[in-house]
PDB file of N, CA and C in Angstrom:
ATOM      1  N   UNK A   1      47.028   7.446  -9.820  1.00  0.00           N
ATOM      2  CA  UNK A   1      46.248   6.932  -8.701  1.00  0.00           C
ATOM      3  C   UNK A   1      46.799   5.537  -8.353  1.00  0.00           C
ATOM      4  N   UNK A   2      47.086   5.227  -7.089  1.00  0.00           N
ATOM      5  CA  UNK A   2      48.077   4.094  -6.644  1.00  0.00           C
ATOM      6  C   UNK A   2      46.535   2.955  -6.406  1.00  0.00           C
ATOM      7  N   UNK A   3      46.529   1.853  -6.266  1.00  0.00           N
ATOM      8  CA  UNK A   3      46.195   0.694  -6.029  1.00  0.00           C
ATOM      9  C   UNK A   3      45.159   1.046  -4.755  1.00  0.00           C
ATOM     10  N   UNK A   4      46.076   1.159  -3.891  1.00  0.00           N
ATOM     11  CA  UNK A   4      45.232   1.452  -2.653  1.00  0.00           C
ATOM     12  C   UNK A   4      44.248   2.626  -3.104  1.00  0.00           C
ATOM     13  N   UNK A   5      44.604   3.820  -3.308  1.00  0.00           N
ATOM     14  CA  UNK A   5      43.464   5.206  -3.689  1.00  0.00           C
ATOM     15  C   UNK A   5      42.212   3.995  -4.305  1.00  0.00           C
ATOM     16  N   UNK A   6      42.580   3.740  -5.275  1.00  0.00           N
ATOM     17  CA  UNK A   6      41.590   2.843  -6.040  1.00  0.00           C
ATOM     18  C   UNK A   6      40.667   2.190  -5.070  1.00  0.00           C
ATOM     19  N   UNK A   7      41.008   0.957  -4.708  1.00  0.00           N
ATOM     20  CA  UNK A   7      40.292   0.188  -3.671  1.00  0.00           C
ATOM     21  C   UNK A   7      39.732   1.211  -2.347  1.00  0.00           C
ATOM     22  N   UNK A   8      40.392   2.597  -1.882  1.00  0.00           N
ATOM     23  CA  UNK A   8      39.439   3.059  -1.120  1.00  0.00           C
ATOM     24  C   UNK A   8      38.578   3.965  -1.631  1.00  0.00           C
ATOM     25  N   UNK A   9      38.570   4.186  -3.220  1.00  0.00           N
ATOM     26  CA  UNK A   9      37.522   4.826  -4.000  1.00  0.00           C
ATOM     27  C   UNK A   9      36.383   3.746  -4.041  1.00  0.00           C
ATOM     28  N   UNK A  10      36.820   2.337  -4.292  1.00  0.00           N
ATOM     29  CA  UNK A  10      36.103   1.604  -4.664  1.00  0.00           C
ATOM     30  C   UNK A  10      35.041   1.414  -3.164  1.00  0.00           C
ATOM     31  N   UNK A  11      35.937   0.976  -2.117  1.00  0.00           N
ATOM     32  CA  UNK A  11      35.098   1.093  -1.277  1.00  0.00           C
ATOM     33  C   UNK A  11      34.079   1.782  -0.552  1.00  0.00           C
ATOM     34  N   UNK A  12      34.443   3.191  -1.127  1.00  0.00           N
ATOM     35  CA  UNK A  12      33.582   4.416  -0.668  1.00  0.00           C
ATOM     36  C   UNK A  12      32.143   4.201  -1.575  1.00  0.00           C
ATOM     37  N   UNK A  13      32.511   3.948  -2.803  1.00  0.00           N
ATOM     38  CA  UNK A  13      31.288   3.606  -3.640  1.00  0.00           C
ATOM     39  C   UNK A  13      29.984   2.538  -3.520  1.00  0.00           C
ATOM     40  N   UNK A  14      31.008   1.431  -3.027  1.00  0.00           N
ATOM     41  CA  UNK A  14      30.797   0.329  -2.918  1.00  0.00           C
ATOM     42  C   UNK A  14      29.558   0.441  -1.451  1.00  0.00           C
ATOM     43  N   UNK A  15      30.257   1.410  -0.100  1.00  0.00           N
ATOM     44  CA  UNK A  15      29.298   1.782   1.061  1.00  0.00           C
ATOM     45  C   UNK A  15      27.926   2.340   0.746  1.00  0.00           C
ATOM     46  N   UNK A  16      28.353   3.686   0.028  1.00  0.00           N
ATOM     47  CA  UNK A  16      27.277   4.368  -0.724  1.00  0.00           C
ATOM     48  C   UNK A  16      26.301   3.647  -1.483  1.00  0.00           C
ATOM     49  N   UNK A  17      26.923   2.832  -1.989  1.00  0.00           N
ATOM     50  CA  UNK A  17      25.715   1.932  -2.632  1.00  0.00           C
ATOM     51  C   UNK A  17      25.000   0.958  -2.031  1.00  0.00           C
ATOM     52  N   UNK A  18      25.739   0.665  -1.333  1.00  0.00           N
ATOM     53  CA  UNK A  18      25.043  -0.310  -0.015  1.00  0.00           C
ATOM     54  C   UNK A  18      23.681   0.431   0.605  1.00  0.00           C
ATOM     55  N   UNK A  19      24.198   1.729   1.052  1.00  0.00           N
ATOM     56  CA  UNK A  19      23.247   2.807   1.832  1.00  0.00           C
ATOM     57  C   UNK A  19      22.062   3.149   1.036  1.00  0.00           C
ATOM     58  N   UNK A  20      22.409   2.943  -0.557  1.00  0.00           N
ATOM     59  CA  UNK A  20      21.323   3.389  -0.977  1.00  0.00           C
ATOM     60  C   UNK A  20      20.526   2.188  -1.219  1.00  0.00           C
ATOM     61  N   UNK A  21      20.983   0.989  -1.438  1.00  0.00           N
ATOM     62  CA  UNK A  21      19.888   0.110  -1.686  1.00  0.00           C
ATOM     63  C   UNK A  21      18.923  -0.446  -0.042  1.00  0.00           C
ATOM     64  N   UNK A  22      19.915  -0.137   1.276  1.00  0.00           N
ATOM     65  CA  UNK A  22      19.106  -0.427   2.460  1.00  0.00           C
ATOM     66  C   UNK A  22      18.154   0.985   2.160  1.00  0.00           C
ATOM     67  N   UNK A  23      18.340   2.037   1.708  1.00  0.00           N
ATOM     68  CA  UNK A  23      16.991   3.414   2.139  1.00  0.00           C
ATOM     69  C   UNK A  23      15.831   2.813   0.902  1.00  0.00           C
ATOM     70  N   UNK A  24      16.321   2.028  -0.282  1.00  0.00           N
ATOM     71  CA  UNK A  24      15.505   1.800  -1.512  1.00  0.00           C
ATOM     72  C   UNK A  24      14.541   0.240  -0.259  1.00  0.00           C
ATOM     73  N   UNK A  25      15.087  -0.489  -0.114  1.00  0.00           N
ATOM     74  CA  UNK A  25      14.470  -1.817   0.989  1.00  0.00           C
ATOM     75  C   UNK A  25      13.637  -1.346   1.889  1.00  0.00           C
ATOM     76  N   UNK A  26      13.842  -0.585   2.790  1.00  0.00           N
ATOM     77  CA  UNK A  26      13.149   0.393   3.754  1.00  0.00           C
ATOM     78  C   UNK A  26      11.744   0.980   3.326  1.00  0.00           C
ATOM     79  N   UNK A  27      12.487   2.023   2.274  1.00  0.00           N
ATOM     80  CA  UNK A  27      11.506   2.581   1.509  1.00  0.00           C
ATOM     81  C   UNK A  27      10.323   1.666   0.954  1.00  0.00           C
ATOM     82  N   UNK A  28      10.404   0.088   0.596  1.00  0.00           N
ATOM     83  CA  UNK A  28       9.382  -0.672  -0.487  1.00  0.00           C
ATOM     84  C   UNK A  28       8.954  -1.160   0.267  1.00  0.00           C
ATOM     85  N   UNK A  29       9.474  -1.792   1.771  1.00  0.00           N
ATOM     86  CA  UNK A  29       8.819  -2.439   2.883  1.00  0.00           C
ATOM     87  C   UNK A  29       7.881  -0.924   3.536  1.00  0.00           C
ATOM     88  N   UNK A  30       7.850   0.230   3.610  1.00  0.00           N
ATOM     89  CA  UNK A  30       6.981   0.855   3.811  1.00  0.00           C
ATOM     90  C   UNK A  30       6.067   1.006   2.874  1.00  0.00           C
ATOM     91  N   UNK A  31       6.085   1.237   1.737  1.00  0.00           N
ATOM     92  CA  UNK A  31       5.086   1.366   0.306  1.00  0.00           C
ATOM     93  C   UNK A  31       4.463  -0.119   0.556  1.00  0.00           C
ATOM     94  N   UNK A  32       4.453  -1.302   0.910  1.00  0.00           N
ATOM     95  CA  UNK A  32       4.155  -2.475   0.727  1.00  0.00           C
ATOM     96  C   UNK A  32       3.018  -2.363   2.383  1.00  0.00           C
ATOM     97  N   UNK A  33       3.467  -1.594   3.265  1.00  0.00           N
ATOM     98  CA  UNK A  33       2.241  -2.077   4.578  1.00  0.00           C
ATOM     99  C   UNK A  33       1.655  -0.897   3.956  1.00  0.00           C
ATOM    100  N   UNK A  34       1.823   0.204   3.532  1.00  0.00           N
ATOM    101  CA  UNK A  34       0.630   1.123   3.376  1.00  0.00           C
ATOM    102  C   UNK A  34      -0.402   1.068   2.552  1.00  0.00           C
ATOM    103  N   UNK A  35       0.429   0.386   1.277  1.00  0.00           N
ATOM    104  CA  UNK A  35      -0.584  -0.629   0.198  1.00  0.00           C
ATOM    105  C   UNK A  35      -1.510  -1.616   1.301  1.00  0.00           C
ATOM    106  N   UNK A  36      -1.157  -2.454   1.929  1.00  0.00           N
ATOM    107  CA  UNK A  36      -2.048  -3.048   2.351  1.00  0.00           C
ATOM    108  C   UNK A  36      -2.857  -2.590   3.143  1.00  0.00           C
ATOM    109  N   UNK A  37      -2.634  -1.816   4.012  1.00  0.00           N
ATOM    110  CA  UNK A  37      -3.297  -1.295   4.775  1.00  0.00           C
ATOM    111  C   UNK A  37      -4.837  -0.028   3.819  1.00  0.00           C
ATOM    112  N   UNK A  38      -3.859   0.241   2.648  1.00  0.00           N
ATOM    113  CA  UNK A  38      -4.877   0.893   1.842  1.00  0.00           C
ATOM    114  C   UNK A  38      -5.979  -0.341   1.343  1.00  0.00           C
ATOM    115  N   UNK A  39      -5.587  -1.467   1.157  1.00  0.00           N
ATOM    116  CA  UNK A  39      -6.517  -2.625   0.443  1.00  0.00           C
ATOM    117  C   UNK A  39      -7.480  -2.506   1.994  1.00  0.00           C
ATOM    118  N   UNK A  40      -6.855  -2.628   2.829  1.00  0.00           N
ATOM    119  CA  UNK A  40      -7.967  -3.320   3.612  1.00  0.00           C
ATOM    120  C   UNK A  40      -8.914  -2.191   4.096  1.00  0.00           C
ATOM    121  N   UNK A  41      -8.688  -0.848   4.132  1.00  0.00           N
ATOM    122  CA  UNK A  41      -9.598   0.069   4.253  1.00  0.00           C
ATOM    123  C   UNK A  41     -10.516  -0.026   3.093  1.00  0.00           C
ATOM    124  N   UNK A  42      -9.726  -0.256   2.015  1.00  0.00           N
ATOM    125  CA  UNK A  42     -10.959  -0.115   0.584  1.00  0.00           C
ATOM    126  C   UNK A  42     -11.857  -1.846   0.689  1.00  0.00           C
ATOM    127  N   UNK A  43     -11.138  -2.577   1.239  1.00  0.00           N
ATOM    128  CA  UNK A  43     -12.198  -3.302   1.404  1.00  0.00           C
ATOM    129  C   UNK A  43     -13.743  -3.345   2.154  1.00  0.00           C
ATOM    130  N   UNK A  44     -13.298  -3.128   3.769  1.00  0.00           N
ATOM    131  CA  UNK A  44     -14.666  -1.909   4.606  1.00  0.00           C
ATOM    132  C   UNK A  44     -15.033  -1.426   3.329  1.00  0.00           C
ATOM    133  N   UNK A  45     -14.736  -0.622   2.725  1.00  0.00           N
ATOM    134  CA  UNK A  45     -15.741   0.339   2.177  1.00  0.00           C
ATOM    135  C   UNK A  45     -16.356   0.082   1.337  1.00  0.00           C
ATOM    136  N   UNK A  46     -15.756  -0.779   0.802  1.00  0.00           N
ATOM    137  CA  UNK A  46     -16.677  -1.753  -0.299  1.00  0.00           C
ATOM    138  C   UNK A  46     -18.197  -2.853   0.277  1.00  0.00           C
ATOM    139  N   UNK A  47     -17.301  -3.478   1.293  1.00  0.00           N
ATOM    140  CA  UNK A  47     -18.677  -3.546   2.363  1.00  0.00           C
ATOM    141  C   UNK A  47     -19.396  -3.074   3.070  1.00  0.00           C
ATOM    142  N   UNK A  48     -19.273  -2.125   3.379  1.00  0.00           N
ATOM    143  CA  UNK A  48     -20.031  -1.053   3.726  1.00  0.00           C
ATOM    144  C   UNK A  48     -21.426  -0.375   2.808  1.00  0.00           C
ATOM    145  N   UNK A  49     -20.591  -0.668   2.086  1.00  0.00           N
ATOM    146  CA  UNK A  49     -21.262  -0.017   0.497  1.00  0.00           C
ATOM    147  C   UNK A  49     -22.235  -1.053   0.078  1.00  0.00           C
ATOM    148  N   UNK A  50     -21.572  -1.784   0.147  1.00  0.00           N
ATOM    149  CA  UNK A  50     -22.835  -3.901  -0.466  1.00  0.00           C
ATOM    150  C   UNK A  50     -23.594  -3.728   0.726  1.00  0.00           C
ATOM    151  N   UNK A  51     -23.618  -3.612   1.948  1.00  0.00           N
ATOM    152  CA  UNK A  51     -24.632  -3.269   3.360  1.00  0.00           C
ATOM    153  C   UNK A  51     -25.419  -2.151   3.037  1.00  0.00           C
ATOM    154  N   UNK A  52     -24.860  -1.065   2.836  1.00  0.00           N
ATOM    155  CA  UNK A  52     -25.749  -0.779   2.491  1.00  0.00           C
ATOM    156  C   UNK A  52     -26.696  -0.612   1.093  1.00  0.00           C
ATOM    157  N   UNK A  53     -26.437  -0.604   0.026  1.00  0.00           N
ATOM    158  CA  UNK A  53     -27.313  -0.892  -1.031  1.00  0.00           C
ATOM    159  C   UNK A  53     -27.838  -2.063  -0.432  1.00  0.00           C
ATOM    160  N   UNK A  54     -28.143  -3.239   0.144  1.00  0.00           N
ATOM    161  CA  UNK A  54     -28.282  -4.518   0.623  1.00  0.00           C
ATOM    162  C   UNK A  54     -30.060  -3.970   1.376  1.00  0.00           C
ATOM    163  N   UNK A  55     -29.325  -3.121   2.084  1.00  0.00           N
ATOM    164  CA  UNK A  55     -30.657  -2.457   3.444  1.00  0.00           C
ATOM    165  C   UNK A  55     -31.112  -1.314   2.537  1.00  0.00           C
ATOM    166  N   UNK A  56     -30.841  -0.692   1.206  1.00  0.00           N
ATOM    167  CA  UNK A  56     -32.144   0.017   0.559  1.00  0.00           C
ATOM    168  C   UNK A  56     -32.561  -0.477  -0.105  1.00  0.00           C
ATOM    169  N   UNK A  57     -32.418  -2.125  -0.182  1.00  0.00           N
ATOM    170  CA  UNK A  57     -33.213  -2.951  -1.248  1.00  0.00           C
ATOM    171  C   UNK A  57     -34.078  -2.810  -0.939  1.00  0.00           C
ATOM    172  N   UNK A  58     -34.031  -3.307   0.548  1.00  0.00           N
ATOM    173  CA  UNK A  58     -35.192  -4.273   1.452  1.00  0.00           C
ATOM    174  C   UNK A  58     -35.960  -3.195   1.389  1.00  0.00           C
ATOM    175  N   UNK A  59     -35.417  -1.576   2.013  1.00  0.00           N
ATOM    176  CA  UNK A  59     -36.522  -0.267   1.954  1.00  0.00           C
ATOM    177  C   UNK A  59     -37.017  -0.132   0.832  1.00  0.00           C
ATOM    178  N   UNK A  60     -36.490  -0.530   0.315  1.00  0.00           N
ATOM    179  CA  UNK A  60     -37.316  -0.260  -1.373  1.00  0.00           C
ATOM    180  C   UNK A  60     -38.509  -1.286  -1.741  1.00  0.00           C
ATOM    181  N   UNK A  61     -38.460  -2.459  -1.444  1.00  0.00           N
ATOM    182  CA  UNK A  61     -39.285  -3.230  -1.609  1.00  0.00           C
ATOM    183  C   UNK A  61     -40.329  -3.875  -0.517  1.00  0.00           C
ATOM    184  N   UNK A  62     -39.849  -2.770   0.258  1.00  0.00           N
ATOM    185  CA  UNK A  62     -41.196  -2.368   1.710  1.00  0.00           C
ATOM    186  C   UNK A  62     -41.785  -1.444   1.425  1.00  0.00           C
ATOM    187  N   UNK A  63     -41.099  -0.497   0.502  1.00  0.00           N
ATOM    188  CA  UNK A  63     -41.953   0.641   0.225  1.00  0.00           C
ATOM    189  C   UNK A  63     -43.004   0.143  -1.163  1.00  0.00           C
ATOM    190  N   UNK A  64     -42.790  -0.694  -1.471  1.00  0.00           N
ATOM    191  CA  UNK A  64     -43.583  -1.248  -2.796  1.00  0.00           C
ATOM    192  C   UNK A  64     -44.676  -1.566  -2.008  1.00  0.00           C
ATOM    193  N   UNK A  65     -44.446  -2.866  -1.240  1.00  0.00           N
ATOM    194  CA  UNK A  65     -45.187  -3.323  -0.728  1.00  0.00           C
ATOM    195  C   UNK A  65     -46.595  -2.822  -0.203  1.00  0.00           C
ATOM    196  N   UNK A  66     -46.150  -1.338   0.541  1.00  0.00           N
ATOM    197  CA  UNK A  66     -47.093  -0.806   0.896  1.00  0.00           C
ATOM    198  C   UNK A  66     -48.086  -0.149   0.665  1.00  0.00           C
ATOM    199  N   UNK A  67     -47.508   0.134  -0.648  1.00  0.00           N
ATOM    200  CA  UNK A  67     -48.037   0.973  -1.999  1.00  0.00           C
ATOM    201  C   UNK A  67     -49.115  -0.245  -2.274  1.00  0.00           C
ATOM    202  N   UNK A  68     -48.666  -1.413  -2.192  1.00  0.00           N
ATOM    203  CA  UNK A  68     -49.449  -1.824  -3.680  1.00  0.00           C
ATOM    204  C   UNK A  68     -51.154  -2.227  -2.806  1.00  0.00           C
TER     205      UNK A  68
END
């Protein structure tokens, strides 16, 4: 294998690897907005959730009330 073969083996490798670390970059910058985008839905729902347990307190302790 002459010098040159070499260096255009090397370079073929060298592209390929390039290609794969831009699809690996791509790939983590998408995993990274969908993560967030998953936080901020689970956040709503977490407030949602404190609202409402919040408003069956109050029903709960209107319903005492009325009782007593």
């Amino acid at each position: 294998m002459t010098i040159d073969e070499r260096l255009d083996k090397l370079t073929e490798r060298h592209e390929a690897l390039t290609q794969t670390v831009e699809l690996l970059v791509a790939e983590n910058r998408q995993a990274a907005e969908e993560n967030r985008q998953r936080d901020r839905r689970l956040r709503e729902i977490v407030e949602a959730i404190a609202s409402l347990a919040r408003v069956a307190e109050i029903h709960e302790q209107r319903i005492e009330r009325l009782e007593e």
